[in-house]
Protein backbone atom coordinates (compact mmCIF):
# COMPACT_ATOMS: atom_id res chain seq x y z
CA UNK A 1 -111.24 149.67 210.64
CA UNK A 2 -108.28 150.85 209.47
CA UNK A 3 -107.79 152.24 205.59
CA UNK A 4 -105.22 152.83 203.29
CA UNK A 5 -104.85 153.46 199.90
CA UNK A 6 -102.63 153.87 196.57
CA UNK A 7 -103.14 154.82 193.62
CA UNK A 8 -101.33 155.40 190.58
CA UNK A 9 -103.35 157.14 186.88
CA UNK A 10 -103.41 159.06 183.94
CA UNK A 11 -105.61 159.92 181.43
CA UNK A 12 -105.01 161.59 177.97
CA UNK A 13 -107.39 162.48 175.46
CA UNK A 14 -107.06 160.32 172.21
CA UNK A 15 -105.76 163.22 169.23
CA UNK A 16 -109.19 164.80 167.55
CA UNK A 17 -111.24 163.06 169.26
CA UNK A 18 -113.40 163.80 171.93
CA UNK A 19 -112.86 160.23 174.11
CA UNK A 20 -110.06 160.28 176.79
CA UNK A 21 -107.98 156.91 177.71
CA UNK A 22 -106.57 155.96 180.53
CA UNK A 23 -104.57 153.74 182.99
CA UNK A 24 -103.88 153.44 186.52
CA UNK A 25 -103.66 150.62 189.63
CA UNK A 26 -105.05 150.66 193.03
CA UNK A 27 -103.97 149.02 196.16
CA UNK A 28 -106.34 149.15 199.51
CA UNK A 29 -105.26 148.04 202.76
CA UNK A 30 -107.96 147.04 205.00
CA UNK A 31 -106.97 146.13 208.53
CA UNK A 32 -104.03 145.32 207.09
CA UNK A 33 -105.19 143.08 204.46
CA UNK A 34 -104.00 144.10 201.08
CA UNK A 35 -105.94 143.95 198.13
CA UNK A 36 -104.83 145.06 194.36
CA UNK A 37 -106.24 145.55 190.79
CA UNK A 38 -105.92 147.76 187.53
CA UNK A 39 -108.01 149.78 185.07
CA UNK A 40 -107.96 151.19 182.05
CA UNK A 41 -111.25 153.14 182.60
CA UNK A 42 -110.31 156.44 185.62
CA UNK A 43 -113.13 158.45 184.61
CA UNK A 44 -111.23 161.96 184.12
CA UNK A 45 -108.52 163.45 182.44
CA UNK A 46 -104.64 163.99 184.22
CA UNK A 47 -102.65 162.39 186.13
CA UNK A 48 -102.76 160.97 189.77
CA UNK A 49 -100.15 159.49 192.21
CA UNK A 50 -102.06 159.16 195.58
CA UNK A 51 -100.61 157.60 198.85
CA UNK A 52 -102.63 158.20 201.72
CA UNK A 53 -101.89 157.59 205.51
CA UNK A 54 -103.77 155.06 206.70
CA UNK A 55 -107.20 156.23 208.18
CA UNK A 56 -108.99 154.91 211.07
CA UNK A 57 -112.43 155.25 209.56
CA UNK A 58 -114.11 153.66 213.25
CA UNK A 59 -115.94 150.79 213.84
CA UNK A 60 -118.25 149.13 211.41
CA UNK A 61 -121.07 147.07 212.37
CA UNK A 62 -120.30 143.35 211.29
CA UNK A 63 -122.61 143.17 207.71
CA UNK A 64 -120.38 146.17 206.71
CA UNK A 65 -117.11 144.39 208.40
CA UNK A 66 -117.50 141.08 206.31
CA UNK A 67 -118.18 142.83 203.43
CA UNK A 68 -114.67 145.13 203.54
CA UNK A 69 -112.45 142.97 205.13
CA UNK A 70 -112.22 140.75 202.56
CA UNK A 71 -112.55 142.56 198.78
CA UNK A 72 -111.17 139.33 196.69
CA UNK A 73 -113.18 138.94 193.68
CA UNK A 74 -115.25 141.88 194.63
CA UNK A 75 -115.95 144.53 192.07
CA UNK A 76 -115.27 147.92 194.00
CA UNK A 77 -115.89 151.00 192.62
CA UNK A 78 -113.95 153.98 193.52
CA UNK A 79 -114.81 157.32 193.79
CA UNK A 80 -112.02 159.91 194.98
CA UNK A 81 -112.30 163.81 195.05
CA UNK A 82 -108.62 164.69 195.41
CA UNK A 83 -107.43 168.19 196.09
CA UNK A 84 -104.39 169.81 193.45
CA UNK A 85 -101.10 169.15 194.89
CA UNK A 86 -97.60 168.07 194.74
CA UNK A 87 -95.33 165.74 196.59
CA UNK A 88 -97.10 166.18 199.99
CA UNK A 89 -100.01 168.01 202.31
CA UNK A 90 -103.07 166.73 199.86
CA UNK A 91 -106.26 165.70 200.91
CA UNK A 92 -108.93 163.45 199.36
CA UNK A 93 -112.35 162.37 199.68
CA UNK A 94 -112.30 158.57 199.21
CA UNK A 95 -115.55 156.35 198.74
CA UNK A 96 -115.82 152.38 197.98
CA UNK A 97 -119.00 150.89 197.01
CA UNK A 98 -119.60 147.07 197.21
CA UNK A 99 -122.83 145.61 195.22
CA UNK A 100 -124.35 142.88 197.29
CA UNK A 101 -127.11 140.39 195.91
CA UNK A 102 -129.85 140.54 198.63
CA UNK A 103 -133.11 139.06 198.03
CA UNK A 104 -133.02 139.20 193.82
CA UNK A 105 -131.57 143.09 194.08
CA UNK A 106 -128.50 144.88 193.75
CA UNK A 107 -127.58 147.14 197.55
CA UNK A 108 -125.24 148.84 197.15
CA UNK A 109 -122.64 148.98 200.13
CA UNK A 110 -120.35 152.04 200.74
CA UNK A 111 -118.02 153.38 203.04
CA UNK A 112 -116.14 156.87 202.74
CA UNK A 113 -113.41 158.53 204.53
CA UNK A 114 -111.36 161.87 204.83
CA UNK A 115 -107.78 161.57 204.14
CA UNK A 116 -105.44 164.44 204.80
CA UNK A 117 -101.78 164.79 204.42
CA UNK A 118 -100.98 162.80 201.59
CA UNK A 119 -98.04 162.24 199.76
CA UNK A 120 -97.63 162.26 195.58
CA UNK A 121 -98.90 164.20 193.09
CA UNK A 122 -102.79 165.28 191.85
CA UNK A 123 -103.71 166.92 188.64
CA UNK A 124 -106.93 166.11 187.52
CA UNK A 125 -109.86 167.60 185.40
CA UNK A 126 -112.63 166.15 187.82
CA UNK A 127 -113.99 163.16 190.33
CA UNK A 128 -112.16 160.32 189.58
CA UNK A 129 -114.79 157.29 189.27
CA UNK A 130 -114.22 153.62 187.96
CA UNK A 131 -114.82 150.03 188.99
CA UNK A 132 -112.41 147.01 189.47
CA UNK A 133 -112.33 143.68 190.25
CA UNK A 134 -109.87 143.40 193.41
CA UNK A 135 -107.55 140.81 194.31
CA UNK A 136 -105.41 139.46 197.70
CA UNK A 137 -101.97 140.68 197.35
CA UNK A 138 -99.43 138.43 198.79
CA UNK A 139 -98.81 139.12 202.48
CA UNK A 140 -95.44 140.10 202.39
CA UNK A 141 -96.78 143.35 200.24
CA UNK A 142 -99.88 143.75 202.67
CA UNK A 143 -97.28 144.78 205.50
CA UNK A 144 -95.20 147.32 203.89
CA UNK A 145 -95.34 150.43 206.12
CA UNK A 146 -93.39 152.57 203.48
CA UNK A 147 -94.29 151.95 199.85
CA UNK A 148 -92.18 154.87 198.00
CA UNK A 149 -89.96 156.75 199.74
CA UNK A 150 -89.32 160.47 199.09
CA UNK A 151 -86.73 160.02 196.58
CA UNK A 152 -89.30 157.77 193.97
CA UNK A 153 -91.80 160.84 194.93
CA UNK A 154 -88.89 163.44 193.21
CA UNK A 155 -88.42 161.20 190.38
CA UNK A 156 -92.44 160.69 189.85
CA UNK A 157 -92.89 164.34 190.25
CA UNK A 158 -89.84 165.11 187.85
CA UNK A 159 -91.53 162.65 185.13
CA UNK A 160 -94.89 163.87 185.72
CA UNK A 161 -96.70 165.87 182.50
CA UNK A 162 -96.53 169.62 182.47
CA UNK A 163 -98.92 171.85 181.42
CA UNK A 164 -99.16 174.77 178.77
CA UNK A 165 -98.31 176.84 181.14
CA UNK A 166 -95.20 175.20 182.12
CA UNK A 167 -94.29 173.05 185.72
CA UNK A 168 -96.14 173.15 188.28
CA UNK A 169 -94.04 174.67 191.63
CA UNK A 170 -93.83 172.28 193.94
């Protein structure tokens, strides 16, 4: 199967308090099928652009196939361990988990993959981790092979927050 994925986030803390709010959208390609959704819930503070290559994560037996191939209406939650970076040579480690009814219980199903060489921007305070309910995308979308080219990367890293310590070098 093959696996791609984009993500967009950021997450502030709300002023004197202790509870953090936050926004982003995720897009998944699998096999080519494109599937899209939003959250206002990433589960750790900063601010995210990811756009990985897509991954060849093998072959999955056909339970695990059904299950992946098709994410519309599915509630998938995320979890992504992204490395500190800018613009480009990133790496992440990307899980979905699918909850399937089987037999009056909740299984969870999950796949995971490596992906290196990533383009965007990562500044987070931890593990990103949230759940969404995922929808087709139109086709057209799906089939994209580039979805920002290297000038929108310059103009997200330009707008991106800085920290106390000023810019990050890129």
């Amino acid at each position: 199967m093959q696996v791609k994925l984009l993500l967009f986030g950021e997450a502030v803390n709300i002023p004197q308090t202790a509870m953090g709010l936050g926004v982003g959208r995720v897009s998944v390609w699998m096999d080519g099928a494109g599937f899209t959704s939003a959250s206002n819930d990433l589960g750790c503070l900063g601010y995210v652009f990811l756009n990985t290559p897509t991954v060849d994560i093998g072959t999955l037996d056909d339970e695990y196939q059904a299950i992946f191939s098709n994410l519309h209406g599915q509630v998938v939650t995320f979890e992504i361990e992204p490395s500190t970076f800018v613009r480009s040579g990133g790496h992440a480690r990307i899980a979905m988990t699918v909850p399937v009814q089987v037999d009056g219980t909740v299984v969870d199903k999950k796949i995971e993959f490596i992906a290196d060489d990533m383009r965007g921007i990562s500044m987070l305070s931890n593990l990103l981790r949230f759940s969404t309910a995922m929808f087709v995308m139109e086709r057209q979308v799906a089939y994209l092979d580039l979805l920002v080219d290297e000038s929108e990367i310059e103009d997200i890293v330009a707008a991106a927050p800085v920290s106390d310590e000023g810019p990050i070098p890129a």
